[in-house]
Protein backbone atom coordinates (compact mmCIF):
# COMPACT_ATOMS: atom_id res chain seq x y z
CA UNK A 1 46.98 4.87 60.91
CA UNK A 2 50.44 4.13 59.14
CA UNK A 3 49.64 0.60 59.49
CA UNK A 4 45.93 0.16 57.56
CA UNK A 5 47.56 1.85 54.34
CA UNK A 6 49.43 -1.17 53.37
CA UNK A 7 46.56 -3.54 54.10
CA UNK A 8 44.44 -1.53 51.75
CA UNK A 9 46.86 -1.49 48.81
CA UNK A 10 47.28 -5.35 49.42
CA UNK A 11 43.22 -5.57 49.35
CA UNK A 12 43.62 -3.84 46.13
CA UNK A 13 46.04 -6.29 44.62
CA UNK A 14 44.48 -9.07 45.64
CA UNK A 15 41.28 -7.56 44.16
CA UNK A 16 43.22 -6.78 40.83
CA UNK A 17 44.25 -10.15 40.86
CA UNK A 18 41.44 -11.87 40.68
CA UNK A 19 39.47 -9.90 38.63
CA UNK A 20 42.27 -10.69 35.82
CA UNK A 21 42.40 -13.77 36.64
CA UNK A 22 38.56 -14.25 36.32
CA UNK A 23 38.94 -12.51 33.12
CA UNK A 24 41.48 -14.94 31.54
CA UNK A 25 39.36 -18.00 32.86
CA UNK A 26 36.41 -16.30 30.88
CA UNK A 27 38.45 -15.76 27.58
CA UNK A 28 39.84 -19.57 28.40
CA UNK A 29 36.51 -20.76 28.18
CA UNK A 30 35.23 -18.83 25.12
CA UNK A 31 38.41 -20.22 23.33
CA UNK A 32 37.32 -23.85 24.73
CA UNK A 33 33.80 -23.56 23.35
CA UNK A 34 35.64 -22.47 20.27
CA UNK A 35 37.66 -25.24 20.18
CA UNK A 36 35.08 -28.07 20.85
CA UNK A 37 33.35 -26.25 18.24
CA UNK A 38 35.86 -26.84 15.38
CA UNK A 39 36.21 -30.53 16.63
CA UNK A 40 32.64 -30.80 16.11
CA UNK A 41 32.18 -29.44 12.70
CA UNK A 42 35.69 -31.59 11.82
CA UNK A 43 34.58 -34.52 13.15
CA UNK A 44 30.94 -34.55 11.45
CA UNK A 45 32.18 -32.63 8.01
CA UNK A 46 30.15 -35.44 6.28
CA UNK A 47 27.22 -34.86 7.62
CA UNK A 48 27.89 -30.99 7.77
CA UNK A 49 28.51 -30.95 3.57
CA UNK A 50 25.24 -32.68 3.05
CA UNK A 51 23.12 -30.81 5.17
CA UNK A 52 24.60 -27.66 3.13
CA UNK A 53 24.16 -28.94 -0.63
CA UNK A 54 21.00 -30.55 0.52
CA UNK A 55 19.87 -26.92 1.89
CA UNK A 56 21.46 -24.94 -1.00
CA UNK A 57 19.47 -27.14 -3.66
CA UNK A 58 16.17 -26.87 -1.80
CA UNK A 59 16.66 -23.45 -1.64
CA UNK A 60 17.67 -22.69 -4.98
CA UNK A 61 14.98 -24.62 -6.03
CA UNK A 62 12.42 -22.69 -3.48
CA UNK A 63 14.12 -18.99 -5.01
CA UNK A 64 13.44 -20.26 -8.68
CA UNK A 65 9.70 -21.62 -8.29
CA UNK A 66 8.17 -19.29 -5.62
CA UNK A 67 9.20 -15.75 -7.07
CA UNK A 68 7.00 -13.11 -6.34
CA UNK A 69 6.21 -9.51 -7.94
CA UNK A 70 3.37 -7.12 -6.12
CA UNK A 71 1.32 -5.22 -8.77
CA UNK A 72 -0.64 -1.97 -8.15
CA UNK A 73 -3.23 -0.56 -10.45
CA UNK A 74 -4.91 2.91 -8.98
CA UNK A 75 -8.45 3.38 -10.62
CA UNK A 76 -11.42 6.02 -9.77
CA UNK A 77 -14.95 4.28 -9.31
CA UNK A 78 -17.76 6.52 -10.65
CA UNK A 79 -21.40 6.75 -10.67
CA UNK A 80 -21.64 5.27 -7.52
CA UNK A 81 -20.13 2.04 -8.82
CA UNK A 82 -17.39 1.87 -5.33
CA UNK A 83 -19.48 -1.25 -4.15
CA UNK A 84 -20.29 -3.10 -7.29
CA UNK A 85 -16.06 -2.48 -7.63
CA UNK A 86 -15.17 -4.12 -4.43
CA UNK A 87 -17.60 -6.38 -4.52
CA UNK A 88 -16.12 -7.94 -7.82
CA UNK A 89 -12.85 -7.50 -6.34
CA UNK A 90 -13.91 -10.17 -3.20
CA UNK A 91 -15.16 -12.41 -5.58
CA UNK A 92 -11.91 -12.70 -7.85
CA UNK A 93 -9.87 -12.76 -4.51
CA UNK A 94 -11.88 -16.13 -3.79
CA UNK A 95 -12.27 -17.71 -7.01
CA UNK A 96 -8.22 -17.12 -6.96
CA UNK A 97 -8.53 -19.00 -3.44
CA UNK A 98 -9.94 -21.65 -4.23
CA UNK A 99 -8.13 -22.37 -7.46
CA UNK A 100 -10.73 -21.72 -9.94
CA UNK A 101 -9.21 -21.26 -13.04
CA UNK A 102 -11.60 -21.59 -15.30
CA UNK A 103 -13.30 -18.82 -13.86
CA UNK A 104 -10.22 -16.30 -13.99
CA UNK A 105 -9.38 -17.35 -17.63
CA UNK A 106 -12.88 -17.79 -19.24
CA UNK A 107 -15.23 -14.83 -17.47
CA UNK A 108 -12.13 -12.38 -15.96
CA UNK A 109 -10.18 -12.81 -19.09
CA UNK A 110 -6.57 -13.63 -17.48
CA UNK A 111 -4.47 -15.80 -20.40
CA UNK A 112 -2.88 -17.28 -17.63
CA UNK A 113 -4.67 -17.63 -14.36
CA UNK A 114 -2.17 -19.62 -11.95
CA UNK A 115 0.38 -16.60 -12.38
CA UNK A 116 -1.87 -14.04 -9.73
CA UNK A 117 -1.32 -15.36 -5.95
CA UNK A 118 -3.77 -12.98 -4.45
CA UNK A 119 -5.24 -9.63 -4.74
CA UNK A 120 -6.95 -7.01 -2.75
CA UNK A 121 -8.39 -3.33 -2.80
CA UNK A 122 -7.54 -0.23 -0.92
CA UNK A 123 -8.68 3.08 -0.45
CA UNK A 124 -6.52 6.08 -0.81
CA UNK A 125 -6.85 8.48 2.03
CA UNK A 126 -7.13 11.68 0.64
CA UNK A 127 -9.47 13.69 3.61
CA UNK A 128 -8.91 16.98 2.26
CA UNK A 129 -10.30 15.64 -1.35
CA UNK A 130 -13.13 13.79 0.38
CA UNK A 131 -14.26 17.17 2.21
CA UNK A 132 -13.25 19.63 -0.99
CA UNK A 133 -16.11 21.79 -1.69
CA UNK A 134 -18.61 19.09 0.08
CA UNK A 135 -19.79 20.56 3.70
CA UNK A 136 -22.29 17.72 3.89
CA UNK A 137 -18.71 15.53 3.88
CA UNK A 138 -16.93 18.16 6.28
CA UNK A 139 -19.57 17.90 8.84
CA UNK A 140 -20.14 13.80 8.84
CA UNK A 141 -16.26 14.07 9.70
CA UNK A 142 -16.91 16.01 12.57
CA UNK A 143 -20.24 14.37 13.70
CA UNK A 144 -18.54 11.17 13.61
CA UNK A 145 -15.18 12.06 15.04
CA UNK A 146 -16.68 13.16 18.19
CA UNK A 147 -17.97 9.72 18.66
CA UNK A 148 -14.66 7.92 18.36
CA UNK A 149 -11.07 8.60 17.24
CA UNK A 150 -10.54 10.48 13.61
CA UNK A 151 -8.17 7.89 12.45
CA UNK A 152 -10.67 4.82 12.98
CA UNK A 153 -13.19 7.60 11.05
CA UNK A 154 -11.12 8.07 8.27
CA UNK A 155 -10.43 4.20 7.91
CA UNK A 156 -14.08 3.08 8.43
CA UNK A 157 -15.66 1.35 5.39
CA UNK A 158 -18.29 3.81 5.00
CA UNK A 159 -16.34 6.58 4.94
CA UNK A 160 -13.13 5.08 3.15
CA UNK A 161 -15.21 4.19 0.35
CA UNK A 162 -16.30 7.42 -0.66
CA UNK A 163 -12.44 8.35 -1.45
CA UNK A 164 -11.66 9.06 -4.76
CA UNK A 165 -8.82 6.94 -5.51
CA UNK A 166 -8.67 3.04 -4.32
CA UNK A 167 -5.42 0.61 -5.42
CA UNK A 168 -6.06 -2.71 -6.57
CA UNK A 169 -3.23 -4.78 -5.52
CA UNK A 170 -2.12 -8.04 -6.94
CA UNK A 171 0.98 -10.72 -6.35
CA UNK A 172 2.09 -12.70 -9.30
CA UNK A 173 4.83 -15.10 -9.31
CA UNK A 174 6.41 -14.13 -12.55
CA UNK A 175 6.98 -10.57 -14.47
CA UNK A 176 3.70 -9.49 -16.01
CA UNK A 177 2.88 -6.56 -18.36
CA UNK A 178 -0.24 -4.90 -18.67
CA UNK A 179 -1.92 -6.71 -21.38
CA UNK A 180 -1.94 -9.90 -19.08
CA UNK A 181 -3.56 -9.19 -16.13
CA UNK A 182 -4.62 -5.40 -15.80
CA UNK A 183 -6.51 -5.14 -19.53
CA UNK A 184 -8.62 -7.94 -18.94
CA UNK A 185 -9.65 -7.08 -15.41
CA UNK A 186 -10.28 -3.72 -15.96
CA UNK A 187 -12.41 -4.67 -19.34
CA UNK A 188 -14.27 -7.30 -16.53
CA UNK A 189 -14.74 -4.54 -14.32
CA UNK A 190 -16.40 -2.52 -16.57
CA UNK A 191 -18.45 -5.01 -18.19
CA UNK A 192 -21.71 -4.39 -15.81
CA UNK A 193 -24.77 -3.45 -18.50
CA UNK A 194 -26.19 -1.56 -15.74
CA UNK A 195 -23.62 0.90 -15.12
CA UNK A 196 -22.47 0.76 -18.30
CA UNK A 197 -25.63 2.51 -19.08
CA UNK A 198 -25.07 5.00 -15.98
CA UNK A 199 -21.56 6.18 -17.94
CA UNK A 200 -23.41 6.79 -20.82
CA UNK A 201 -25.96 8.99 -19.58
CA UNK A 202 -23.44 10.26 -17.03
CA UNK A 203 -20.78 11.67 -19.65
CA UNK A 204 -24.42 13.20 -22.03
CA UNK A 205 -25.03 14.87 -19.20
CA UNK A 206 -21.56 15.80 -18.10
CA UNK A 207 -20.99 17.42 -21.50
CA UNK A 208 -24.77 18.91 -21.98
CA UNK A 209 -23.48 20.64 -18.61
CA UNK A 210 -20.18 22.14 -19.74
CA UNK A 211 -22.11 23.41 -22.90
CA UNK A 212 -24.51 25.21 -20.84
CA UNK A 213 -22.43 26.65 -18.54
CA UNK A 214 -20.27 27.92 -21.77
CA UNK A 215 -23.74 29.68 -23.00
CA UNK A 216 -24.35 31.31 -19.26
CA UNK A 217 -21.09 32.37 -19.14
CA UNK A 218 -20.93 34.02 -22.91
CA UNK A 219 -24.81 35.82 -21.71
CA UNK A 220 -23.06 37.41 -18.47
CA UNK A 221 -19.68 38.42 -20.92
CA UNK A 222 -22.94 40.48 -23.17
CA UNK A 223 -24.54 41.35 -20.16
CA UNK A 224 -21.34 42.82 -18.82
CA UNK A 225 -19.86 44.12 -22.49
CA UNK A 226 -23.06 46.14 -22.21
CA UNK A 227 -23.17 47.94 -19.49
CA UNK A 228 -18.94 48.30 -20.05
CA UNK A 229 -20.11 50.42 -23.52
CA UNK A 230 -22.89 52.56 -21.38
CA UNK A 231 -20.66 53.68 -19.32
CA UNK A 232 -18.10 54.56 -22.19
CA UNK A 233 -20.77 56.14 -23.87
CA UNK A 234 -22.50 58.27 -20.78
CA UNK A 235 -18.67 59.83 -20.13
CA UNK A 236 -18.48 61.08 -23.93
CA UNK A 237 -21.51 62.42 -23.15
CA UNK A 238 -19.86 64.36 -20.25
CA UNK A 239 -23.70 62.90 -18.26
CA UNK A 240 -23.57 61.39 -14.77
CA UNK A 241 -24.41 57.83 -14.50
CA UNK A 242 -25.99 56.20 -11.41
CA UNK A 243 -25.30 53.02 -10.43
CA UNK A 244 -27.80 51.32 -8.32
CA UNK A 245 -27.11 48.37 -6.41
CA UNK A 246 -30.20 46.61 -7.26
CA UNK A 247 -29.01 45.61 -10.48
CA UNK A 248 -27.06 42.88 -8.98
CA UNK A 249 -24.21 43.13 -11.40
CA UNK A 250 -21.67 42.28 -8.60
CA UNK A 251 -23.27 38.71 -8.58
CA UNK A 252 -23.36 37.88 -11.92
CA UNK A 253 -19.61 38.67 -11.82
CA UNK A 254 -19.41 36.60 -8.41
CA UNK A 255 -21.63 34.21 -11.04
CA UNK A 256 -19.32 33.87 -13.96
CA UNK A 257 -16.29 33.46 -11.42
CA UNK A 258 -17.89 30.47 -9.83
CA UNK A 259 -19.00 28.64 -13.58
CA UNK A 260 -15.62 29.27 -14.71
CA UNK A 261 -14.05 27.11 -11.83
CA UNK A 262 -17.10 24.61 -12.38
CA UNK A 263 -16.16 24.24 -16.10
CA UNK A 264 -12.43 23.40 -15.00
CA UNK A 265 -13.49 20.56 -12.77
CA UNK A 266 -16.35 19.30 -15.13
CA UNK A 267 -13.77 19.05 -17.85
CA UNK A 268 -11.24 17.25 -15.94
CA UNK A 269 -14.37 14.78 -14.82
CA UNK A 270 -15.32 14.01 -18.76
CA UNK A 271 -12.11 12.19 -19.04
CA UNK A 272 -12.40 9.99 -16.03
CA UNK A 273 -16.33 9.58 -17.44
CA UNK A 274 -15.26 7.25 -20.30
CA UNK A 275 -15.85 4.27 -18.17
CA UNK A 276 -17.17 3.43 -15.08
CA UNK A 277 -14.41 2.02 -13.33
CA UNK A 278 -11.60 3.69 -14.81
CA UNK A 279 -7.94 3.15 -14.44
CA UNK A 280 -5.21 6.25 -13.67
CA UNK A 281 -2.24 4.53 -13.11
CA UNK A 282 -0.12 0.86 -13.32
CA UNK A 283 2.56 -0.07 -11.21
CA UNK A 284 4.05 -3.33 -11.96
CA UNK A 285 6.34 -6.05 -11.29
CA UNK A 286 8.12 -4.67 -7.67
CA UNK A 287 10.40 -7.03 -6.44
CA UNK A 288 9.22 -8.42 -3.17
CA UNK A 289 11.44 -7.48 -0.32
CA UNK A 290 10.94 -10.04 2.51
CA UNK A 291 14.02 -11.10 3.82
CA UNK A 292 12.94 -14.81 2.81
CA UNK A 293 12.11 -13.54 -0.93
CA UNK A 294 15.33 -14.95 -3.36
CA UNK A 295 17.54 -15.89 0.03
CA UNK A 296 16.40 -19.24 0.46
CA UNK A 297 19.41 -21.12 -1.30
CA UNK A 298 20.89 -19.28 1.89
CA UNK A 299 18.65 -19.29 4.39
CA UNK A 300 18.14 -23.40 4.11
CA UNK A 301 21.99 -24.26 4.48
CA UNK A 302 21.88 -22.19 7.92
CA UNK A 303 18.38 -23.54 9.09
CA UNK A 304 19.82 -26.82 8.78
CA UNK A 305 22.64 -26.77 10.31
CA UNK A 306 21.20 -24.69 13.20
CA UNK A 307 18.86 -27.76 13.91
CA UNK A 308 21.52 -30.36 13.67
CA UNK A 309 23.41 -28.45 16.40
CA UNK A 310 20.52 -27.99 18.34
CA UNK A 311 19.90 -31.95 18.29
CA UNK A 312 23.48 -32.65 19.02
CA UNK A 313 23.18 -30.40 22.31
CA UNK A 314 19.56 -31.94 23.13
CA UNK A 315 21.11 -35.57 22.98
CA UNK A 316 24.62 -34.37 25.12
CA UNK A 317 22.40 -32.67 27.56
CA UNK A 318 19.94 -35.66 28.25
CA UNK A 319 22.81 -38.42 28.40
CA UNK A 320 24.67 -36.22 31.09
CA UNK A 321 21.22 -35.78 32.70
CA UNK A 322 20.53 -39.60 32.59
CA UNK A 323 24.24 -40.25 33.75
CA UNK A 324 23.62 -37.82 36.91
CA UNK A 325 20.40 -39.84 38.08
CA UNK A 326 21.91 -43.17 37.70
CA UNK A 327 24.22 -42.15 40.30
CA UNK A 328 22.02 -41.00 42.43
């Protein structure tokens, strides 16, 4: 038994051993690769300095000329107009494709056309707006969630369009302020005769509405005032006054509470029923943040350099391939 305890601590040496030898080989190499590394760059500086000024030129260049800013503008379609909106939307979107500038400038109205890249339009989910004080709008939800999943519901066109918000987004390759781009678009937007027409019978009757819901509201305030002095008047007369429940005078209170929330939303309607399309909010000029956006004087130097490695390696690798089947 005495005997197998020194072989085992030997075993353990020798283990020991090699493992830190293995692990100085390993650093060895590292610090050869590093070496052959520095020759490499040393011995090709030339080459090395012109790939860089080369890549930091293109790149600078490539930062100065392709700039770009993302613009949002969040506007409410009304009377109905959420196709005619996207709709017009597409077609800018292509004319900007296919480089129509005449088009932009002359019938959209943008001074300088070649500035917007692209745009697009969103909806804004907002499910709990969509579904406010609309159970026709609640129960389409449900019908049409329990025929696939509520997220692929809420995102569908036809449901996604009847949001009340949607964000027209735009890229432009230079700083832009409203007057350039938003004014004119929205004043194209809202340039359709037809519902041009619908705003102005829209807000007539929109108003006409709030002014007769005033006038109901003022009759039930008499109405009430009324009875209020009866009462007053039967307890000075020390008489009994029955009330009977058939005069309904808990709904026209119920009445009057429910016009005076309908006045509060109609008001806050008439000033989105100025125009058809009409816009609530501009966000301009954010700074793009790819990683590529302003990093190219960078990026180019590196990219270059990378690939003239990479052929160096390619061209060792197949000569000591060739060599190795010549000998055999």
């Amino acid at each position: 038994m005495s005997t197998n305890v020194p072989q085992h601590n030997t075993d353990q040496e020798i283990d020991i051993f090699q493992l830190s030898k293995s692990i100085g080989n390993f650093f060895d190499r590292i610090n050869a690769v590093i070496f052959r590394s520095i020759q490499f760059f040393i011995r090709n500086w030339i080459i090395v300095l012109i790939l860089i000024i080369l890549g930091f030129g293109l790149g600078w260049y490539l930062d100065s000329s392709k700039k770009s800013f993302q613009n949002q503008v969040i506007v409410t379609p009304n009377f109905g107009s959420v196709d005619y909106l996207y709709s017009k939307i597409d077609l800018i979107e292509s004319k900007i494709a296919s480089g129509d500038t005449l088009f932009l400038k002359n019938v959209v109205g943008i001074r300088h056309p070649k500035t917007i890249k692209k745009i697009q339009i969103k909806p804004i989910a907002d499910v709990y707006k969509f579904i406010e004080d609309k159970e026709q709008n609640f129960e389409l939800i449900k019908l049409m969630s329990e025929v696939g999943e509520v997220n692929k519901v809420l995102e569908d066109n036809v449901t996604s369009k009847n949001y009340t918000f949607h964000t027209i987004s735009f890229v432009s390759n230079t700083a832009t302020e409203e007057k350039d781009i938003v004014e004119p678009l929205l004043k194209y937007l809202n340039s359709s005769g037809y519902f041009n027409a619908l705003q102005k019978i829209g807000y007539k009757n929109m108003e006409q509405q709030i002014v007769q819901n005033d006038t109901i509201i003022s009759q039930i305030d008499q109405v009430l005032n009324g009875f209020s002095n009866t009462v007053k008047n039967s307890v000075k007369n020390d008489k009994l006054v029955y009330y009977n429940e058939n005069t309904q005078l808990n709904d026209l209170i119920k009445t009057k509470q429910y016009l005076i929330v309908d006045q509060g939303k109609n008001r806050l309607k008439l000033m989105n029923y100025d125009k058809a399309i009409k816009e609530i909010n501009a966000t301009l000029n954010i700074n793009n943040t790819k990683i590529t956006n302003g990093n190219f004087k960078l990026l180019l130097p590196l990219f270059f350099l990378f690939v003239f490695v990479l052929v160096h390696l390619f061209k060792k690798f197949y000569r000591r391939q060739h060599l190795k089947s010549q000998v055999k």
